[in-house]
Protein backbone atom coordinates (compact mmCIF):
# COMPACT_ATOMS: atom_id res chain seq x y z
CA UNK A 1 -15.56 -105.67 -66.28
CA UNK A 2 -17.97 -108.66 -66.45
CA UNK A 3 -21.29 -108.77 -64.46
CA UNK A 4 -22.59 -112.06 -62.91
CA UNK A 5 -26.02 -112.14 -64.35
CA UNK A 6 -27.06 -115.70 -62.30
CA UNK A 7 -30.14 -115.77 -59.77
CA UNK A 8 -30.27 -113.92 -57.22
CA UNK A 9 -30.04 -115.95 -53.76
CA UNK A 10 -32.77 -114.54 -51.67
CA UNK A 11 -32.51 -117.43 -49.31
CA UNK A 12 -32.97 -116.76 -45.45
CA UNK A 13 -30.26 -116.19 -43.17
CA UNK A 14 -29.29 -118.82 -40.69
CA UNK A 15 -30.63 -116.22 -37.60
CA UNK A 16 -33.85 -115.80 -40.10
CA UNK A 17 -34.43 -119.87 -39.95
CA UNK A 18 -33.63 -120.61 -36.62
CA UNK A 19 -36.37 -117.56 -35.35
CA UNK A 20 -38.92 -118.91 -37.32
CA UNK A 21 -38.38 -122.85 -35.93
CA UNK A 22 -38.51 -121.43 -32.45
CA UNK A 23 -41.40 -119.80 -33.34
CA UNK A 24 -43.39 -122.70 -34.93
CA UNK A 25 -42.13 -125.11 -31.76
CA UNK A 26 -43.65 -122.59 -29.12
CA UNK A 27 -46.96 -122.48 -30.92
CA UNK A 28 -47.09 -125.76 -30.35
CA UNK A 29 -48.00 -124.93 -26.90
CA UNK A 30 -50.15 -122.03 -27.67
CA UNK A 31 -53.76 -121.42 -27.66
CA UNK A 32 -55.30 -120.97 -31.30
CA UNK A 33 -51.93 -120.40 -32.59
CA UNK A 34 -53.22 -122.25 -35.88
CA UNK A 35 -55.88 -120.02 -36.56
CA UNK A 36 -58.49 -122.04 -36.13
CA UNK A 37 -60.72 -119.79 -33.97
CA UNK A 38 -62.70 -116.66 -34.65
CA UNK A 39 -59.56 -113.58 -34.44
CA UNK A 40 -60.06 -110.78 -31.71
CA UNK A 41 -62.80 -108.53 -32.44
CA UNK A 42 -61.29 -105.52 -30.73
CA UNK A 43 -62.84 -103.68 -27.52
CA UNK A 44 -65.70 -101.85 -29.91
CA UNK A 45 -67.34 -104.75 -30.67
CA UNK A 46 -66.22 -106.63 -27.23
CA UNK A 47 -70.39 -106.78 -26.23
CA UNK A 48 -71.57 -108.58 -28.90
CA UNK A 49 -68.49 -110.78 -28.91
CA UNK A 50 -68.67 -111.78 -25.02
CA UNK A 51 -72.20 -111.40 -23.74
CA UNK A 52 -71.92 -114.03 -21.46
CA UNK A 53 -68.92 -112.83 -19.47
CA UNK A 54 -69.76 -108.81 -19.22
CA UNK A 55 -72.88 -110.26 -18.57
CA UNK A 56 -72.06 -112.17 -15.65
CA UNK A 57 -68.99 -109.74 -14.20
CA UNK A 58 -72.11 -106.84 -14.29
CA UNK A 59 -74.71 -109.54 -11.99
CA UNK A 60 -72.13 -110.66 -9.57
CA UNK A 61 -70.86 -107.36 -9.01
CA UNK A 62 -74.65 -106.00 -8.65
CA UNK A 63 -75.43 -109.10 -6.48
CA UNK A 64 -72.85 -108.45 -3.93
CA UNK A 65 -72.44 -104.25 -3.59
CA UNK A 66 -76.01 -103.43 -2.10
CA UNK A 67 -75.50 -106.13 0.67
CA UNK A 68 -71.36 -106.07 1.01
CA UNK A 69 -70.20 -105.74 5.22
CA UNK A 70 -67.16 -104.44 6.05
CA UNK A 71 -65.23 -107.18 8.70
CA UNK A 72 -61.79 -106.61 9.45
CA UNK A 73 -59.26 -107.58 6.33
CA UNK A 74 -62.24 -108.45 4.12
CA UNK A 75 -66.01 -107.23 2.96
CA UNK A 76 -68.50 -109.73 3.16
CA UNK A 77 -72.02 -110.43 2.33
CA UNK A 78 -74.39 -112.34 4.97
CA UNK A 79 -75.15 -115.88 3.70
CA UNK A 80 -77.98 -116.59 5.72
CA UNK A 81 -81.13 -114.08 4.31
CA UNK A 82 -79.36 -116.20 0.96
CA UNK A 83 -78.74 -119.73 2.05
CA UNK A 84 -81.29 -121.51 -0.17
CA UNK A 85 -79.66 -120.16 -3.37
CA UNK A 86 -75.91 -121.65 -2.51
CA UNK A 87 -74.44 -124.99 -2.78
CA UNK A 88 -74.29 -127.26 0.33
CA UNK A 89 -72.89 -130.33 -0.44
CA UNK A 90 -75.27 -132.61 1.72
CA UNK A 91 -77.81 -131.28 -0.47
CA UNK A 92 -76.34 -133.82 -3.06
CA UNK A 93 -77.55 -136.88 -1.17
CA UNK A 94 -80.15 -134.99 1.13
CA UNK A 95 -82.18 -132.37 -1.30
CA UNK A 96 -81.02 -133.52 -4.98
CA UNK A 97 -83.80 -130.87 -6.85
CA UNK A 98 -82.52 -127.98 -4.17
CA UNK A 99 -78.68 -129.02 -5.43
CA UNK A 100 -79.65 -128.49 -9.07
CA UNK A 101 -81.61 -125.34 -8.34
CA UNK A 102 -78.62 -124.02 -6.68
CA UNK A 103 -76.78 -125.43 -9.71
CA UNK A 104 -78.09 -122.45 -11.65
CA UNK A 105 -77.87 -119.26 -8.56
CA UNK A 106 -74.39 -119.90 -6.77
CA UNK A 107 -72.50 -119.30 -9.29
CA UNK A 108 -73.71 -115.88 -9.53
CA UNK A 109 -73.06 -115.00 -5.98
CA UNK A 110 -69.74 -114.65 -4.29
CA UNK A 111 -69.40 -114.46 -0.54
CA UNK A 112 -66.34 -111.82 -0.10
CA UNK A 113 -64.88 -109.20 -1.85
CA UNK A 114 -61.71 -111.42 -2.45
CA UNK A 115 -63.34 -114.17 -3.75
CA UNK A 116 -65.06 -111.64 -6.40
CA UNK A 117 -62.31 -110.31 -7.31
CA UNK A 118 -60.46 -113.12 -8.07
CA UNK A 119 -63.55 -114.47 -10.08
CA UNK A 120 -63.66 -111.66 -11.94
CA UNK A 121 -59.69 -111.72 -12.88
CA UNK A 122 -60.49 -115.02 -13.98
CA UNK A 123 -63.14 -114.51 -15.95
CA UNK A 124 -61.34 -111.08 -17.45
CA UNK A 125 -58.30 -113.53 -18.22
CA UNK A 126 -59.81 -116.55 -19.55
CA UNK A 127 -63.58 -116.13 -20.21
CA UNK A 128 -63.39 -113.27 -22.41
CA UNK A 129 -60.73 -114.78 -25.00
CA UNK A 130 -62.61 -118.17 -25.24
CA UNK A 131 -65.83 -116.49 -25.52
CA UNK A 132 -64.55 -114.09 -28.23
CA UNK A 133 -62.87 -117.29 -30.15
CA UNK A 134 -64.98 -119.82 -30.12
CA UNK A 135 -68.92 -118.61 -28.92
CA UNK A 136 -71.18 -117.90 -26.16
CA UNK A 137 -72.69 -121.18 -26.77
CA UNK A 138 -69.54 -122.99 -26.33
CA UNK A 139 -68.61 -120.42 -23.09
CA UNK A 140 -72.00 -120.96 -21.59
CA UNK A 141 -71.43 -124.77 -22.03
CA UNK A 142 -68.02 -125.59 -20.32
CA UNK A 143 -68.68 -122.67 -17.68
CA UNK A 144 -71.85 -124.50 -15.82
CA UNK A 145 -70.97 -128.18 -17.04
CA UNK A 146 -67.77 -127.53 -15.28
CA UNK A 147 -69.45 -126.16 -12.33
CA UNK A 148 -72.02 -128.81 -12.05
CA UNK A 149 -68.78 -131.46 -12.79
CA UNK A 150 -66.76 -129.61 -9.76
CA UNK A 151 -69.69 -129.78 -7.16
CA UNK A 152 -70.67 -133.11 -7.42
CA UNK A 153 -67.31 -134.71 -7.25
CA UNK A 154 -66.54 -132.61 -4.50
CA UNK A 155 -69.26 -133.68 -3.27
CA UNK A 156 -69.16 -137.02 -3.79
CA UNK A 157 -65.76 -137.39 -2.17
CA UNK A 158 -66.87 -135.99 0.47
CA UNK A 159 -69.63 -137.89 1.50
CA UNK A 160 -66.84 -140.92 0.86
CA UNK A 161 -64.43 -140.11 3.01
CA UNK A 162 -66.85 -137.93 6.03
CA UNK A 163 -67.18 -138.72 8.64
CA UNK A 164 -66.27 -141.92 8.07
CA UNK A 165 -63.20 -142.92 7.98
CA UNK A 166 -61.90 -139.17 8.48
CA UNK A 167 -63.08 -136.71 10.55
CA UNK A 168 -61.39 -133.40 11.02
CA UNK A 169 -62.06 -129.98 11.00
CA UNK A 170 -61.42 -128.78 8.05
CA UNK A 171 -63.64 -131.74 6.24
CA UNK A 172 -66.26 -130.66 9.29
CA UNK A 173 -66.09 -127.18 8.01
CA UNK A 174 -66.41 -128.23 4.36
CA UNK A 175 -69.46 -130.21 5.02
CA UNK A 176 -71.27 -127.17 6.83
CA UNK A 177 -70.60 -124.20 4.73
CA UNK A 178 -72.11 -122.85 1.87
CA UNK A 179 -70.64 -122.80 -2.14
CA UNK A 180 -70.98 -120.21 -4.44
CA UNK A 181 -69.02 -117.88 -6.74
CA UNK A 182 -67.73 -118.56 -10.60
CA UNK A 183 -64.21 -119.80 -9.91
CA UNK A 184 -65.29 -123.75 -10.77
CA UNK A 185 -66.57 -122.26 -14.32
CA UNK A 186 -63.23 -120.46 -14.35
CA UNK A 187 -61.30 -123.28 -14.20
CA UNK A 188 -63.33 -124.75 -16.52
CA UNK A 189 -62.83 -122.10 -19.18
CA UNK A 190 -58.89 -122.43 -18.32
CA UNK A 191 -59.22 -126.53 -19.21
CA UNK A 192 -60.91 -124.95 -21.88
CA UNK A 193 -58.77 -122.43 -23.24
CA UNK A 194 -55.72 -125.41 -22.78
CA UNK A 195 -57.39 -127.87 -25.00
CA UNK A 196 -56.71 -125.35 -28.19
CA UNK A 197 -52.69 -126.18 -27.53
CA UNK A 198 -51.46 -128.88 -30.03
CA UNK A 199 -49.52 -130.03 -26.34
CA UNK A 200 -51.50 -128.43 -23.66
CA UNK A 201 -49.39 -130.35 -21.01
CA UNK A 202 -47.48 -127.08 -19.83
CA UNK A 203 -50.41 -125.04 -19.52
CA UNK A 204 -52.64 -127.69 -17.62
CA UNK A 205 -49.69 -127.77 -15.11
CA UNK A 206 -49.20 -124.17 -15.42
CA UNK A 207 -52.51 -123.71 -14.05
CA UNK A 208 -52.31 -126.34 -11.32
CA UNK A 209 -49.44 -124.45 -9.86
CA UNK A 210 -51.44 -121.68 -9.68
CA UNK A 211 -54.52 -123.21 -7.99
CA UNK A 212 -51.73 -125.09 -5.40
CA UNK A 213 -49.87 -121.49 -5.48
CA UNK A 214 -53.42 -119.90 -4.10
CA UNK A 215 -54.20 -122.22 -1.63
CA UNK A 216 -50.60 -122.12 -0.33
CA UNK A 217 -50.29 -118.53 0.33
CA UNK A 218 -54.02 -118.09 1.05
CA UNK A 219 -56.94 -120.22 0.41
CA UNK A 220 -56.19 -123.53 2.71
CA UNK A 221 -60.00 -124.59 2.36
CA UNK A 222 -61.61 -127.68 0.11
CA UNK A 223 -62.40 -125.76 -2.92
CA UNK A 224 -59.17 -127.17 -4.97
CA UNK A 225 -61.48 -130.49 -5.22
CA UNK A 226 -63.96 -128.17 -7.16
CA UNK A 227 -61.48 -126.46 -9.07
CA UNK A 228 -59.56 -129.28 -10.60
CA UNK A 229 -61.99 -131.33 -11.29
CA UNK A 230 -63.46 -128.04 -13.53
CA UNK A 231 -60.30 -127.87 -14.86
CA UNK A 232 -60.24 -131.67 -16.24
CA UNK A 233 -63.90 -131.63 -17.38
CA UNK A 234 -63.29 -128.01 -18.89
CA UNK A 235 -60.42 -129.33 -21.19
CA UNK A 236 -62.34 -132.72 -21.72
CA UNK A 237 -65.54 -130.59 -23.29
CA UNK A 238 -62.93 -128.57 -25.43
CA UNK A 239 -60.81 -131.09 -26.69
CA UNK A 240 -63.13 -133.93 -27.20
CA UNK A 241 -67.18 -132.77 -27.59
CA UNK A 242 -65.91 -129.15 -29.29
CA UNK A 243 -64.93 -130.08 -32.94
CA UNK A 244 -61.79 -128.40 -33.66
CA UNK A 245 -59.10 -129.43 -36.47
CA UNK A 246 -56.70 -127.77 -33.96
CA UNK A 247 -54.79 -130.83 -32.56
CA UNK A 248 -54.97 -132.92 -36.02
CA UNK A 249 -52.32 -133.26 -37.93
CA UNK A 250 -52.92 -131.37 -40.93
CA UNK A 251 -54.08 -133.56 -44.32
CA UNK A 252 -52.66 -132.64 -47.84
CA UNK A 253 -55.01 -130.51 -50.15
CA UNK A 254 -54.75 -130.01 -53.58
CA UNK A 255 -55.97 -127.63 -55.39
CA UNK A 256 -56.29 -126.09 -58.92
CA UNK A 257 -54.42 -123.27 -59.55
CA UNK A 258 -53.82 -123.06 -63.64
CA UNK A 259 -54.18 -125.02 -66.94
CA UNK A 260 -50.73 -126.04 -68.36
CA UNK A 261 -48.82 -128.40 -70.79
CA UNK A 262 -46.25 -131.21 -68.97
CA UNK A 263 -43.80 -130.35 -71.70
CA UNK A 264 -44.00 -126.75 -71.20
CA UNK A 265 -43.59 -127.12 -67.69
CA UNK A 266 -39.81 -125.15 -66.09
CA UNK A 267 -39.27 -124.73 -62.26
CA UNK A 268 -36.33 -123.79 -60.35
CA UNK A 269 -35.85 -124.85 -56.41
CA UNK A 270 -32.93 -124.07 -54.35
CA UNK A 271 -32.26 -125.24 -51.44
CA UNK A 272 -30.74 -123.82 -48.24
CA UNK A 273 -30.68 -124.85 -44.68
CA UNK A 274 -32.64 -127.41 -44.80
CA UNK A 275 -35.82 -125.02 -46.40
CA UNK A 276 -37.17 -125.33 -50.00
CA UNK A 277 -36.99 -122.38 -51.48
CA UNK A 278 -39.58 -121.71 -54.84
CA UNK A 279 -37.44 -119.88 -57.44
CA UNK A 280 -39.14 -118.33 -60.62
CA UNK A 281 -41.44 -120.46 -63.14
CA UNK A 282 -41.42 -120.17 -66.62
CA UNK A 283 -43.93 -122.41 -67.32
CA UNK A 284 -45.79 -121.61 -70.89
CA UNK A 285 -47.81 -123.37 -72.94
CA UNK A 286 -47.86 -123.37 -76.74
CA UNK A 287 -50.79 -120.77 -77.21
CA UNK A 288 -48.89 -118.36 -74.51
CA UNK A 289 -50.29 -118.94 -71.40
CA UNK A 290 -48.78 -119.01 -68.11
CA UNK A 291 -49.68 -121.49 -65.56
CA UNK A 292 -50.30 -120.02 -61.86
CA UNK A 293 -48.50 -120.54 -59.34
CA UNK A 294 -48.30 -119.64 -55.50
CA UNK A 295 -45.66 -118.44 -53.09
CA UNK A 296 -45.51 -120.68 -50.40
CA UNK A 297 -44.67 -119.91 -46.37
CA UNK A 298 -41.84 -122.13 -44.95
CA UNK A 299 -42.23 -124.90 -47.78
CA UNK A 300 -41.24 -128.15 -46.84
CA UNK A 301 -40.95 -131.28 -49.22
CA UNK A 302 -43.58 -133.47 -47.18
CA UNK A 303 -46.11 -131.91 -49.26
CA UNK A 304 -45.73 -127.94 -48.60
CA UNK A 305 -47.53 -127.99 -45.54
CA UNK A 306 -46.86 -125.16 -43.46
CA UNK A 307 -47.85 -126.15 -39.60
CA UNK A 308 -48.43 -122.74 -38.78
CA UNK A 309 -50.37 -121.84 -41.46
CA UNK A 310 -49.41 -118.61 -42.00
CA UNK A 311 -51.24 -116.26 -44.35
CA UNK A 312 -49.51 -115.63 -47.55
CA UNK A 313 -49.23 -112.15 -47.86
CA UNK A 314 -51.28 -110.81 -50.71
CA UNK A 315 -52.72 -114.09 -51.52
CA UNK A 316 -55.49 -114.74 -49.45
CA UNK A 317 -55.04 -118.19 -48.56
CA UNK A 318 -53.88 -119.46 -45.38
CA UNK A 319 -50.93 -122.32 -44.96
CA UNK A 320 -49.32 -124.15 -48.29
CA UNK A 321 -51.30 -125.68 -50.96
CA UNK A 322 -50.34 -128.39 -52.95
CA UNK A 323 -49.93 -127.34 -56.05
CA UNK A 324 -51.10 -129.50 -59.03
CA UNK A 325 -49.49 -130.72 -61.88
CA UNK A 326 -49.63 -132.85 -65.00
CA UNK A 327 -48.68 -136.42 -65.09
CA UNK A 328 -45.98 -137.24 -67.94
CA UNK A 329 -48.75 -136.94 -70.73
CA UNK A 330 -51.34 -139.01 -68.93
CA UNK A 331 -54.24 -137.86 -67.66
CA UNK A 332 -56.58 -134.97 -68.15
CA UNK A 333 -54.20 -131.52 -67.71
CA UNK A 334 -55.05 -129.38 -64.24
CA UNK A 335 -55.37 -132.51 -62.35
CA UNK A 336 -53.52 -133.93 -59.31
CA UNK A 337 -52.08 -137.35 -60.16
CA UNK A 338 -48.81 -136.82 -58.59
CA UNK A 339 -47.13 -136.38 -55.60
CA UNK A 340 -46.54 -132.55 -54.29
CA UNK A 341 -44.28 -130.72 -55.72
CA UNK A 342 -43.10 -127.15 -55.03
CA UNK A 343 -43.34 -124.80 -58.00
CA UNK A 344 -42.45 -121.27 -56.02
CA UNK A 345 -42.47 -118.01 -57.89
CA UNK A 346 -44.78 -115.48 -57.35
CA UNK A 347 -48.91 -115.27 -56.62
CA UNK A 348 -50.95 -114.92 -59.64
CA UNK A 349 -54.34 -113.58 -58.97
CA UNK A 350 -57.48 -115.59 -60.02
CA UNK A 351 -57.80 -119.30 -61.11
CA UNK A 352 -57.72 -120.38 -64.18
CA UNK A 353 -60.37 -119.59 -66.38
CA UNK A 354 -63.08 -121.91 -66.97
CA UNK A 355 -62.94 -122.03 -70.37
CA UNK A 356 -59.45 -122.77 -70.50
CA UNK A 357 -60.39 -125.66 -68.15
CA UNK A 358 -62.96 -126.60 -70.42
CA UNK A 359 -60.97 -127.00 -73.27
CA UNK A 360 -58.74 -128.94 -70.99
CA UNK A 361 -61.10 -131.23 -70.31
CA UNK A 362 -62.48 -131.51 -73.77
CA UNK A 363 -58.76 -132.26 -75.17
């Protein structure tokens, strides 16, 4: 009986493709899903990764156990002994240096046992993985510029529309209580943390449900003035002052991978469901040397470039590279003059020696 001896068709299955498009379309709309962020550092080395926020979940909590009240449905902390070191927004027109000192105290202090709590779910939620990925620096940044954004735009409208033209009580009550805790730097780190999306629309909404969920069920005060506005100025900071190749659309590289002759040049592609598939090179040259090659994730034929960058396994290298080629006998050999082309087969270790490249050169 005869044997079949052609290649072997190690093309994906249909389920295989579609999984791996749904995947790449719902990174779209995730955080960091490109990889361009510093990875988790795991819970050992969680302290040195995210000072800032175990920093600041220790001082609140500190701040508000040795002088927490028991009331009925809540615990509370007296506001008076403490006034001077909240945010009152007629100090924005009315004491302007005691606005910016409190600028720098009420976020640290929280004036119920609910409102700490939920600071500190926030903060456990969103400050900890944006610290971790991208820097104290960065964290300490959008947390207090989105505070200081949130208060005086709050603020601001306030003094707009109060007393004058509207008067009510719940602007009356907004006018004449005190402002502290870390929920506007929350937000801020959520606008943040939805800026590393390529589309960040669904989470931005995602999280103004929940702010409109809160004050629903429970809130019903002024503070969603503070929070979105954190939220905007938050994302702002991350998408526009951070740099970030994130939310770019990701350039062609080339890069030299092996020396080899045009004319001894042999590579296979197949094709199946709409994926380029490498098959195995044979490319020699006349004193026996084999060009290198890589095996690429999800090629494509709009230059091999993989848009979630996925790391090669045993390789190294994250995403596609272009590999280079030789024009048809012009130009010096190991170059890039033409357009990409996918070569497949599998990884070989190293680049090519730079003698060999000399010798290129010199020929």
């Amino acid at each position: 009986m005869g044997s079949w001896s052609g290649p072997l068709d190690t093309s994906p299955s249909s389920a295989t493709i579609a999984r791996e498009s749904l995947v790449r379309r719902l990174g779209l709309f995730r955080p960091w899903a490109e990889g361009a962020a510093r990875p988790w550092p795991g819970w050992r080395r969680l302290p040195r990764s995210a000072p800032f926020t175990l920093l600041y979940l220790v001082v609140s909590w500190a701040l508000f156990l040795p002088f927490a009240q028991r009331v009925p449905g809540n615990v509370v902390v007296p506001v008076e002994p403490r006034r001077r070191f909240f945010y009152h927004i007629p100090d924005l027109t009315q004491d302007f240096g005691g606005f910016l000192g409190s600028m720098l105290t009420a976020p640290w202090l929280n004036h119920n046992a609910v409102q700490l709590v939920y600071v500190t779910a926030l903060l456990l939620l969103f400050g900890l993985p944006f610290e971790t990925r991208e820097g104290t620096r960065r964290t300490l940044i959008v947390f207090f510029a989105a505070t200081l954004a949130g208060a005086i735009a709050a603020g601001a409208l306030l003094h707009l529309i109060y007393p004058d033209p509207w008067d009510s009580p719940f602007l009356r009550q907004a006018w004449a209580r005190s402002w502290g805790g870390g929920s506007a730097g929350g937000f801020g780190l959520m606008g943040a943390i939805a800026a590393r999306a390529r589309r960040p629309a669904p989470l931005l909404a995602f999280f103004v449900l929940w702010e409109a969920n809160v004050v629903w069920w429970y809130l019903r005060e002024y503070t969603p003035a503070f929070h979105l506005t954190a939220l905007a100025v938050g994302f702002l900071i991350a998408r526009v002052g951070f740099r970030w190749s994130g939310p770019a659309a990701p350039r062609p590289r080339a890069r030299r991978f092996g020396y080899h002759q045009a004319a001894g040049e042999t590579a296979g592609r197949t094709r199946r469901g709409g994926i380029a598939m490498g098959a195995e090179t044979g490319s020699v040259d006349e004193r026996g040397r084999r060009h290198e090659s890589v095996d690429h994730v999800h090629p494509t034929d709009e230059g091999l470039l993989d848009p979630e960058e996925d790391e090669v396994p045993g390789t190294g290298i994250m995403g596609d590279e272009t590999l280079v080629r030789d024009a048809d006998g012009e130009g010096v050999p190991g170059l890039y003059p033409g357009p990409a082309a996918h070569t497949g087969g599998p990884a070989h270790p190293g680049p090519t020696p730079a003698a060999a490249e000399d010798e290129a050169h010199r020929e």
